[in-house]
PDB file of N, CA and C in Angstrom:
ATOM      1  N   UNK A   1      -7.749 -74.457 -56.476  1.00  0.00           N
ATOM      2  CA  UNK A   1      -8.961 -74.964 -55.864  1.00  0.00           C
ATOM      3  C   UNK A   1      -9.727 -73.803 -55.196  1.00  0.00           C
ATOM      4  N   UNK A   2     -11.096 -73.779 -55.304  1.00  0.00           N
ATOM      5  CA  UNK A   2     -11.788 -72.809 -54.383  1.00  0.00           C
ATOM      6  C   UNK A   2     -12.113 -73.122 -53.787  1.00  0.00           C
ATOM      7  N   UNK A   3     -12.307 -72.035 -52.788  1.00  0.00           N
ATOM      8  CA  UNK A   3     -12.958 -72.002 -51.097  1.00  0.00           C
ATOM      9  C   UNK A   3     -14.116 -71.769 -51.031  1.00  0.00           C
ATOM     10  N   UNK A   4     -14.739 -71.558 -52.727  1.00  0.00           N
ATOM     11  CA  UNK A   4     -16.448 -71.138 -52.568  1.00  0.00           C
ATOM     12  C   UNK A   4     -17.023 -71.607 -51.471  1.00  0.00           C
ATOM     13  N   UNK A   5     -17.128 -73.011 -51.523  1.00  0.00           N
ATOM     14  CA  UNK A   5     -17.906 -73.946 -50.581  1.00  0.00           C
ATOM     15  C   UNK A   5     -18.192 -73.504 -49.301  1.00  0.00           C
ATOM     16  N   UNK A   6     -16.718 -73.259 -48.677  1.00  0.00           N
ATOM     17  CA  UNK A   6     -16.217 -73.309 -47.247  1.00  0.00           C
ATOM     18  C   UNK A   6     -16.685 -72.267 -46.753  1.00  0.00           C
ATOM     19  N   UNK A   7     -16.554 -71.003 -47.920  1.00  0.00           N
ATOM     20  CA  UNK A   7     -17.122 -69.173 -47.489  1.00  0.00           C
ATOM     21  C   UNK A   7     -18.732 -69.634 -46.962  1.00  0.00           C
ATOM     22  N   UNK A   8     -19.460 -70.075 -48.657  1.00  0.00           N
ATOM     23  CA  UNK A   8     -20.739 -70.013 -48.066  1.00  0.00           C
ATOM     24  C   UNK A   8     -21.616 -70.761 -46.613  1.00  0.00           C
ATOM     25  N   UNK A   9     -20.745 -71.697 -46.267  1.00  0.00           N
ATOM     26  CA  UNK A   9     -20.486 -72.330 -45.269  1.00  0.00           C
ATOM     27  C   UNK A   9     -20.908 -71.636 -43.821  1.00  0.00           C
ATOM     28  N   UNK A  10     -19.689 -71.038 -43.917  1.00  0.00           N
ATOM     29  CA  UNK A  10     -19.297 -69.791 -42.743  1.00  0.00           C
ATOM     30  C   UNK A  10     -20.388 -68.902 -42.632  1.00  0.00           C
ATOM     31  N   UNK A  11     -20.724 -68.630 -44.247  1.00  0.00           N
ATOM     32  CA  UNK A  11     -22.083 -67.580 -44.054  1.00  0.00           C
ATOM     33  C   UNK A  11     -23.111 -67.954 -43.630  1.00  0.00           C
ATOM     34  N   UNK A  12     -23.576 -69.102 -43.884  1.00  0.00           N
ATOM     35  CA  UNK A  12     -24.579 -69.851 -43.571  1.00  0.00           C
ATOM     36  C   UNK A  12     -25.045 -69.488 -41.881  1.00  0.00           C
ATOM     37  N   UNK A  13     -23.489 -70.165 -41.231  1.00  0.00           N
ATOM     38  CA  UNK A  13     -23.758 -70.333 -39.583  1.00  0.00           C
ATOM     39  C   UNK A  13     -23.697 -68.836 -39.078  1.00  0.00           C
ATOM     40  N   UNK A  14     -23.168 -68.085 -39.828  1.00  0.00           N
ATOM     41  CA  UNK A  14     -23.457 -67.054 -39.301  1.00  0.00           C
ATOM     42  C   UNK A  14     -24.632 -65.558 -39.379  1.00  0.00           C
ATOM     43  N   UNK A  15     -25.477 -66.652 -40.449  1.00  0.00           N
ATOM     44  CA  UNK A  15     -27.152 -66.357 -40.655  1.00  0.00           C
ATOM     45  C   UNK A  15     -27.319 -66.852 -39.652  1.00  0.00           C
ATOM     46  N   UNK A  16     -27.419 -68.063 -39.225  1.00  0.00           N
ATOM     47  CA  UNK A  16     -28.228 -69.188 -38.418  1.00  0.00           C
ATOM     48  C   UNK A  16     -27.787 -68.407 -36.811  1.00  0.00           C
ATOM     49  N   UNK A  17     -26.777 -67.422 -36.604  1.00  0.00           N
ATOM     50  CA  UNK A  17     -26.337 -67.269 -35.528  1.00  0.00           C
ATOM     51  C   UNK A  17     -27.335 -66.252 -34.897  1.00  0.00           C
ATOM     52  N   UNK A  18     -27.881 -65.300 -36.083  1.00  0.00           N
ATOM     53  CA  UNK A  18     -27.975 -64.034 -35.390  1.00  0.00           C
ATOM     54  C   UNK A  18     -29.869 -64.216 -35.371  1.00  0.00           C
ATOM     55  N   UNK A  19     -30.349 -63.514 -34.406  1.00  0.00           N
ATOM     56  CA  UNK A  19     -31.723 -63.996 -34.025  1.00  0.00           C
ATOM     57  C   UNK A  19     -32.748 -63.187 -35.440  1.00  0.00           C
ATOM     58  N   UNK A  20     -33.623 -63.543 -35.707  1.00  0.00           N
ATOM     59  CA  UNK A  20     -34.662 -63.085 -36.849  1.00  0.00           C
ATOM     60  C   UNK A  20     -35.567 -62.085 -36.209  1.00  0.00           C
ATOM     61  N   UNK A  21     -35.896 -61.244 -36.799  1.00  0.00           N
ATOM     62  CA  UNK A  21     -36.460 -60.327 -36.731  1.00  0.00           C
ATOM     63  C   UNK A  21     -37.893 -60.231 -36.632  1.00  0.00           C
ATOM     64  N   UNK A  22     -38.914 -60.265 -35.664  1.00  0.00           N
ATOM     65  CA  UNK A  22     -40.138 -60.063 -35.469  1.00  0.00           C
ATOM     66  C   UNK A  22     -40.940 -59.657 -36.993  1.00  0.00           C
ATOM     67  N   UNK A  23     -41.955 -60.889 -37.053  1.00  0.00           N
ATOM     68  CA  UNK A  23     -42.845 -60.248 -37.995  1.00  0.00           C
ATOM     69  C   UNK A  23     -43.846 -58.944 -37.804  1.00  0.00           C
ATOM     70  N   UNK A  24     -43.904 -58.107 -38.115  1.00  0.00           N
ATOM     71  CA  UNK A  24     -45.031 -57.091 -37.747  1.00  0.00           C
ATOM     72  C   UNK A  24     -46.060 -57.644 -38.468  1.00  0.00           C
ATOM     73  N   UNK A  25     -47.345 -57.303 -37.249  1.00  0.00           N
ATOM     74  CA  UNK A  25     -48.426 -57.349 -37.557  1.00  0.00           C
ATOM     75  C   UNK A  25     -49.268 -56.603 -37.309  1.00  0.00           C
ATOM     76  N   UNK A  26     -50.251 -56.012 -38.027  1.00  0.00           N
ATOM     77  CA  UNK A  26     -51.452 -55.009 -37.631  1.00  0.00           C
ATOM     78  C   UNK A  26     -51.984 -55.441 -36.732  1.00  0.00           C
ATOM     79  N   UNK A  27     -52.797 -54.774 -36.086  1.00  0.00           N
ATOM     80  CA  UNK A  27     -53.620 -54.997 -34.928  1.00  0.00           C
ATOM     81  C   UNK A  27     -54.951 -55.787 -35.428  1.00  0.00           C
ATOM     82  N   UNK A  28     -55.422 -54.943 -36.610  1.00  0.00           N
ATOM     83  CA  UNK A  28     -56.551 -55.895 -37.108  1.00  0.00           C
ATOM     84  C   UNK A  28     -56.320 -57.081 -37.461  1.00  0.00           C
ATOM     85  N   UNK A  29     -55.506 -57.454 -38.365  1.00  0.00           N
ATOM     86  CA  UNK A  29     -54.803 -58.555 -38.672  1.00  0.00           C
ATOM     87  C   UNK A  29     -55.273 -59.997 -36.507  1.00  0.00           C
ATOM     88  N   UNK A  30     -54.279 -58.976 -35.850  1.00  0.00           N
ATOM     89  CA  UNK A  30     -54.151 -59.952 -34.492  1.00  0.00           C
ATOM     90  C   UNK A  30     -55.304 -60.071 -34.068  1.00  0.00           C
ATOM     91  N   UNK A  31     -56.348 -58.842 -34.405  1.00  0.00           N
ATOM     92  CA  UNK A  31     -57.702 -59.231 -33.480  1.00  0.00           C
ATOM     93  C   UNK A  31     -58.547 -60.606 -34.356  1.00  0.00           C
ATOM     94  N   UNK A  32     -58.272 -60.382 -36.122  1.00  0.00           N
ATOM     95  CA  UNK A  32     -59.146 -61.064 -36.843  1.00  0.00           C
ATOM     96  C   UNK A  32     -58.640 -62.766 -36.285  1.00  0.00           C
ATOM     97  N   UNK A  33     -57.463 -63.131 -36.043  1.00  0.00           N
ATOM     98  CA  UNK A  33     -57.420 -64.384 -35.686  1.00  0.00           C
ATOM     99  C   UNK A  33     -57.265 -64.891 -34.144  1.00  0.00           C
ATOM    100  N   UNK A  34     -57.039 -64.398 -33.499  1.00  0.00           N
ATOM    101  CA  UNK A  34     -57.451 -64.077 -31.850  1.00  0.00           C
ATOM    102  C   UNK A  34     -55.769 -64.056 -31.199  1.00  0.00           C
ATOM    103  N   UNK A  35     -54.747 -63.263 -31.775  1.00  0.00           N
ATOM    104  CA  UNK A  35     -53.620 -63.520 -31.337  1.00  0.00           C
ATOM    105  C   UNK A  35     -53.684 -62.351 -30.550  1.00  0.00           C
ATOM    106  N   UNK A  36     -54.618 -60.974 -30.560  1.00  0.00           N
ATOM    107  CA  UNK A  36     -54.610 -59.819 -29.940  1.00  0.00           C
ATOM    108  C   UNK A  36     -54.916 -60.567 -27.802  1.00  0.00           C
ATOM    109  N   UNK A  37     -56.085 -61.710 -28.156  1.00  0.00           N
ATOM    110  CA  UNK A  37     -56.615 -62.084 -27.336  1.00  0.00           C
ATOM    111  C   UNK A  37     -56.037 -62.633 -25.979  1.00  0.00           C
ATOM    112  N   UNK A  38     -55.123 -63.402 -26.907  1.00  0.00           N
ATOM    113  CA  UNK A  38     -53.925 -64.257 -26.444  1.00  0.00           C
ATOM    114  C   UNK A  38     -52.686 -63.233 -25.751  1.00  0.00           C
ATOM    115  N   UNK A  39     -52.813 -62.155 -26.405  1.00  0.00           N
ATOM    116  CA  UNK A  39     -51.310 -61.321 -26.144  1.00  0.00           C
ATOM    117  C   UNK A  39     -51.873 -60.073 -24.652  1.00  0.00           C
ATOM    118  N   UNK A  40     -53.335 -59.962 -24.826  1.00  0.00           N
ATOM    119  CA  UNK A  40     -53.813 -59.485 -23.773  1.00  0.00           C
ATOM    120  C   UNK A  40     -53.772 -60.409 -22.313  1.00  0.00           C
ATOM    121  N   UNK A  41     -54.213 -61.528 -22.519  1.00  0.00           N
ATOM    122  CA  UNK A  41     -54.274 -62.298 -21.363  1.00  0.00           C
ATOM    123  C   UNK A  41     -53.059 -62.263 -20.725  1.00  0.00           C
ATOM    124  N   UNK A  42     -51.932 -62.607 -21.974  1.00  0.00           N
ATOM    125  CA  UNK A  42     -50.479 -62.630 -21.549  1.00  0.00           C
ATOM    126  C   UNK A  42     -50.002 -61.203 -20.399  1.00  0.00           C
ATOM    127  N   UNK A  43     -50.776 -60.108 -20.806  1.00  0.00           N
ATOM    128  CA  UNK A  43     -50.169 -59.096 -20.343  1.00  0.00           C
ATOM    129  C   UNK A  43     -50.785 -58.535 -18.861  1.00  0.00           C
ATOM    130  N   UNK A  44     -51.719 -59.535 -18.837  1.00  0.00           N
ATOM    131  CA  UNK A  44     -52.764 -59.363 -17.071  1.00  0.00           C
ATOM    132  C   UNK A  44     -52.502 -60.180 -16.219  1.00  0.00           C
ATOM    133  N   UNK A  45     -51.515 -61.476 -17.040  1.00  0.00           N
ATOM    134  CA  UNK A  45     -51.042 -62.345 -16.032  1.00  0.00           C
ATOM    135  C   UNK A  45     -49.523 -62.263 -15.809  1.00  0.00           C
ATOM    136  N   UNK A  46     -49.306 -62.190 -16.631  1.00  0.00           N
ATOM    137  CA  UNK A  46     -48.034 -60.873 -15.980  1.00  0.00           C
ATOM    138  C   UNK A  46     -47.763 -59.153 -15.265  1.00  0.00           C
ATOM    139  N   UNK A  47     -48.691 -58.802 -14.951  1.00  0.00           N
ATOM    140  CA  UNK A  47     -49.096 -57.870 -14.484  1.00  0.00           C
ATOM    141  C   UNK A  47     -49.834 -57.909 -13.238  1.00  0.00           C
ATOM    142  N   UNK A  48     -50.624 -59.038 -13.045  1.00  0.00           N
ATOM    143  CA  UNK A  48     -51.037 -59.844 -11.781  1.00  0.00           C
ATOM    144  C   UNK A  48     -49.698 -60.445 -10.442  1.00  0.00           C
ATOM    145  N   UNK A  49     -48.937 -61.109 -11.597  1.00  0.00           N
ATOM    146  CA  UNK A  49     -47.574 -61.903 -10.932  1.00  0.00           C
ATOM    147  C   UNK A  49     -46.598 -61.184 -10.558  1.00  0.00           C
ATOM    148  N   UNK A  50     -46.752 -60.176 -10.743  1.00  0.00           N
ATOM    149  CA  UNK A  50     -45.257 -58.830 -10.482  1.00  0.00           C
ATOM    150  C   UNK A  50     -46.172 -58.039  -9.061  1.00  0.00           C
TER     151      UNK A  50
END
């Protein structure tokens, strides 16, 4: 009998375990849809609060 099953199994949860890796994105890319906008604000209101 095989254990195929059970291996890919194991592999599975231990994809699912480990965290994914940041998409990179250009800057133009972030300004053309307003995520640059968003990531600025983020960084004045945290910079305000400290």
């Amino acid at each position: 009998m095989s254990n195929r099953a059970l291996w890919s199994m194991r592999k599975k949860h231990e994809w699912l375990a480990t965290p994914l890796k940041k998409k990179r994105v250009k800057k133009a890319t972030r300004l053309r849809c307003g995520l640059q906008d968003a990531m600025d604000r983020k960084a004045t209101a945290a910079g305000e609060s400290a």
